[in-house]
N, C-alpha and C. Protein backbone atom coordinates (compact mmCIF):
# COMPACT_ATOMS: atom_id res chain seq x y z
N UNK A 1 108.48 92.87 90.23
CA UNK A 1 108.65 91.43 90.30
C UNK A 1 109.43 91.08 91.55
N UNK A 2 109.20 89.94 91.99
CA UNK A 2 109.49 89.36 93.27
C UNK A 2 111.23 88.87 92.98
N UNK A 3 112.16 88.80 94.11
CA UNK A 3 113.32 88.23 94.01
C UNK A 3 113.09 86.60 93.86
N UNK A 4 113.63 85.77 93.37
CA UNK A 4 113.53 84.54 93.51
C UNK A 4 113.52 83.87 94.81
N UNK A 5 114.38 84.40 95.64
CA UNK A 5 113.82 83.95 96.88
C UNK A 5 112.86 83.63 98.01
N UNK A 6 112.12 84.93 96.92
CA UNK A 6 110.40 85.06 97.44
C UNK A 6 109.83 84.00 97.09
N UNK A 7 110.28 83.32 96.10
CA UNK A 7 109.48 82.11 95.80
C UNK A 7 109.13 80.95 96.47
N UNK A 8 110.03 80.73 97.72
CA UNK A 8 110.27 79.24 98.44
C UNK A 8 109.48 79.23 99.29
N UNK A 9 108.49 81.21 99.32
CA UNK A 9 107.18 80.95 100.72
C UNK A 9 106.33 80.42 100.19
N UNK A 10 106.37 80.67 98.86
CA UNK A 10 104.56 80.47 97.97
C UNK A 10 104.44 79.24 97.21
N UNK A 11 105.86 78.12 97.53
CA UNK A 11 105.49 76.65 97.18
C UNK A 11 104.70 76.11 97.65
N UNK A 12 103.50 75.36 96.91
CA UNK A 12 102.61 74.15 98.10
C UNK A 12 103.39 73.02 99.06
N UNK A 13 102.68 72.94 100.32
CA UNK A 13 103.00 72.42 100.85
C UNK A 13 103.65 72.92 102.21
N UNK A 14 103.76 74.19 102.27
CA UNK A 14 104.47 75.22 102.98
C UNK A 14 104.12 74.42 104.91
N UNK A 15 104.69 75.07 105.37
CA UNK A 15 103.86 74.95 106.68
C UNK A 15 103.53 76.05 107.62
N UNK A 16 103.14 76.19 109.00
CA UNK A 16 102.97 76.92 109.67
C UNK A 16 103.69 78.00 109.73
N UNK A 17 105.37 77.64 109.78
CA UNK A 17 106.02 78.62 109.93
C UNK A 17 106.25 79.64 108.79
N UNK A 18 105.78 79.20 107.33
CA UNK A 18 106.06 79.99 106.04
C UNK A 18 105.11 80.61 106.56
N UNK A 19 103.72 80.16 106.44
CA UNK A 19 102.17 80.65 106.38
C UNK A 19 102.64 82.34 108.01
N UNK A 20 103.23 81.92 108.54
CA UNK A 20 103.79 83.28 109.72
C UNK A 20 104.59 83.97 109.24
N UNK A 21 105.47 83.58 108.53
CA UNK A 21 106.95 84.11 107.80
C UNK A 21 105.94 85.35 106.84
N UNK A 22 105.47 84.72 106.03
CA UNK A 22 103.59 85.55 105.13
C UNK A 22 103.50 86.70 105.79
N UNK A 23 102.91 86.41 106.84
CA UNK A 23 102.09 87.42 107.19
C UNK A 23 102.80 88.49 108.12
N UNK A 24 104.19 88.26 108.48
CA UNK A 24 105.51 88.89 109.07
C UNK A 24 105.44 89.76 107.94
N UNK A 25 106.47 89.62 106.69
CA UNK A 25 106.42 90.02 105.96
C UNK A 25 105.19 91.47 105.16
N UNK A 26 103.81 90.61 105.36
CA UNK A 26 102.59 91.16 104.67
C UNK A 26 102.67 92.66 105.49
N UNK A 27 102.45 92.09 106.84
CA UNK A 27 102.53 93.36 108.00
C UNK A 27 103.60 94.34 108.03
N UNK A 28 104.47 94.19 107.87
CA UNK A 28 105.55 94.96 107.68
C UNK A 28 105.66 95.93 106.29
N UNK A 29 105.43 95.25 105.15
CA UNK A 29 105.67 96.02 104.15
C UNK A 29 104.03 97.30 104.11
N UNK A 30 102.81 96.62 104.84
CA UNK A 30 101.55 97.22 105.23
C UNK A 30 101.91 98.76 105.98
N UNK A 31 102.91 98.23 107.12
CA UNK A 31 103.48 99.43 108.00
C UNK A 31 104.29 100.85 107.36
N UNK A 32 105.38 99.65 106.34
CA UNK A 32 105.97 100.93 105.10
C UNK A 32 104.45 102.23 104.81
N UNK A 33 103.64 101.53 104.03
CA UNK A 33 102.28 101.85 103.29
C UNK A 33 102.10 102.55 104.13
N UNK A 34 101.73 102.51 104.92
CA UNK A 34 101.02 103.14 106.36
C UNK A 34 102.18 104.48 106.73
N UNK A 35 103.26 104.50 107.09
CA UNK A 35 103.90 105.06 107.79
C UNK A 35 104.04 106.62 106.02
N UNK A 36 104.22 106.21 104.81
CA UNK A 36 104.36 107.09 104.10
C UNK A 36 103.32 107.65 103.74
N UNK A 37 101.88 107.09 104.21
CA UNK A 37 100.55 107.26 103.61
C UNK A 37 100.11 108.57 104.51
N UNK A 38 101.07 108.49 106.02
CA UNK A 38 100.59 109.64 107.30
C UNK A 38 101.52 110.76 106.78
N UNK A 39 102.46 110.46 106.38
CA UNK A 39 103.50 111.12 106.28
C UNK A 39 102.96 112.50 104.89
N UNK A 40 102.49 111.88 103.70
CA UNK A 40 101.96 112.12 102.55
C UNK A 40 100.68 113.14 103.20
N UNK A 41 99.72 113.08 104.38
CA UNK A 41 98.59 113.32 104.83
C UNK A 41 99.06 114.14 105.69
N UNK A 42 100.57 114.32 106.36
CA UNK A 42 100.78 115.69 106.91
C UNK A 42 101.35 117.03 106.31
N UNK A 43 102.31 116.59 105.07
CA UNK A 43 102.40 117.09 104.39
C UNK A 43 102.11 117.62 103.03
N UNK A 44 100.56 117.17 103.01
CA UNK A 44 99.82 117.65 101.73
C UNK A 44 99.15 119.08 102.34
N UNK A 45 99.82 119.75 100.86
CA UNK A 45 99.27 121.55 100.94
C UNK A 45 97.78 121.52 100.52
N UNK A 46 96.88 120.47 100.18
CA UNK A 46 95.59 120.95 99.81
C UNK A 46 94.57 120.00 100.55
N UNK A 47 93.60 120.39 100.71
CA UNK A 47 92.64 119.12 101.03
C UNK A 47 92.26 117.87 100.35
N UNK A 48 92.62 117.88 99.04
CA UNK A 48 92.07 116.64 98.06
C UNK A 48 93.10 115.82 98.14
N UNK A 49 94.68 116.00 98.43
CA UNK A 49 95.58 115.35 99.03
C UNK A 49 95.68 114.82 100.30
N UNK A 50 95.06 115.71 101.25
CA UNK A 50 95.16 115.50 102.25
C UNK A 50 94.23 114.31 102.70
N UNK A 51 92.73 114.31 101.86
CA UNK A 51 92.12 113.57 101.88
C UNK A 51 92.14 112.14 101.20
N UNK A 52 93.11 112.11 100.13
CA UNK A 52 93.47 111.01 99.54
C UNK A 52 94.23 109.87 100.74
N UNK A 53 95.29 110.58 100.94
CA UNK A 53 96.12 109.93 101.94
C UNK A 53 95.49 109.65 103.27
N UNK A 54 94.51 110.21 103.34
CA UNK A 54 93.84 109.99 104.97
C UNK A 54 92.80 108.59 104.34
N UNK A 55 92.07 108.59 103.18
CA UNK A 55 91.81 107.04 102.84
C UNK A 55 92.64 105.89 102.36
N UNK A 56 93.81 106.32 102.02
CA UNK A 56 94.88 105.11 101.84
C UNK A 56 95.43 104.46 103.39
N UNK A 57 95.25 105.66 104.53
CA UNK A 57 95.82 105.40 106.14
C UNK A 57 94.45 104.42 106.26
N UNK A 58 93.31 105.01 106.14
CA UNK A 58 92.38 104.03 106.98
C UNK A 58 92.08 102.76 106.28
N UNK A 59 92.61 102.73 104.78
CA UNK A 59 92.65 100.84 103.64
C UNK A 59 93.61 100.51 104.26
N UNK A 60 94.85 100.99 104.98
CA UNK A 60 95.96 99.77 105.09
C UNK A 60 95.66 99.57 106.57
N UNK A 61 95.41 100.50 107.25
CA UNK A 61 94.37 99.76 108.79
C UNK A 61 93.81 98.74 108.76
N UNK A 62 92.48 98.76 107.79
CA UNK A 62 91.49 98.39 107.55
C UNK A 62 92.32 96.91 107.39
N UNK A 63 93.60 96.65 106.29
CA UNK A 63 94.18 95.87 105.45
C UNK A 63 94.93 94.77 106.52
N UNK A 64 95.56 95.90 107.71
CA UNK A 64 95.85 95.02 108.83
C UNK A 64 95.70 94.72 109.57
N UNK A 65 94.52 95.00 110.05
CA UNK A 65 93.52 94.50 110.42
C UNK A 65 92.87 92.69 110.12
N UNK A 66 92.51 92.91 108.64
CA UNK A 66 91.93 91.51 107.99
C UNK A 66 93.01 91.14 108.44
N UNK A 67 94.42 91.08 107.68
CA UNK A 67 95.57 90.29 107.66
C UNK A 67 95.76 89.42 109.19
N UNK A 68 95.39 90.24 110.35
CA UNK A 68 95.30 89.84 111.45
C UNK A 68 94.37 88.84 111.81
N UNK A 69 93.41 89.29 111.31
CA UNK A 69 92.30 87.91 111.41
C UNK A 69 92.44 86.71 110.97
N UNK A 70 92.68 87.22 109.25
CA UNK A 70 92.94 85.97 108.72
C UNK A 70 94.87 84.56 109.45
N UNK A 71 95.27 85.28 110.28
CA UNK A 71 96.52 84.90 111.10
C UNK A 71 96.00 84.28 111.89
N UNK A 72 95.11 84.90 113.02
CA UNK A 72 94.75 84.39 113.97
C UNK A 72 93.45 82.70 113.36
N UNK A 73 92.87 82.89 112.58
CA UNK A 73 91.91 82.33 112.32
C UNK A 73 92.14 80.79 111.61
N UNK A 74 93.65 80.77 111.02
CA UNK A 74 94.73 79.87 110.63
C UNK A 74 95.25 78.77 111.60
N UNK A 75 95.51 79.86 112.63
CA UNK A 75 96.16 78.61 113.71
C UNK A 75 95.93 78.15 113.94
């Protein structure tokens, strides 16, 4: 569950700068994902691990990627 503070991005009415504050946020916690997903994919002893984590690296690419679009495509 979210802190309450999280709540004041996802009121209607927001503006530009929440809707950036979003996707600051989105990207960053994406990068966490990303950075433990390589990490998980260098240090897996088998291939079915190794291969798990090498498709969770290329969904949160993939993930920030969209996220990027959908940013740019906003403004």
């Amino acid at each position: 569950m979210m802190p309450a503070a999280d709540n004041r991005s996802r009121t209607a009415g927001g503006d530009a700068g929440d809707l950036g504050l979003l996707f600051h946020r989105l990207n960053n916690q994406l990068g966490i994902i990303l950075a433990n997903a390589e990490l998980l994919e260098a240090k897996s002893s088998d291939e079915m691990g190794r291969a798990r984590a090498a498709q969770v690296v290329a969904s949160v690419l993939d993930a920030m990627t969209t996220a990027r679009e959908i940013r740019l495509r906003t403004r």
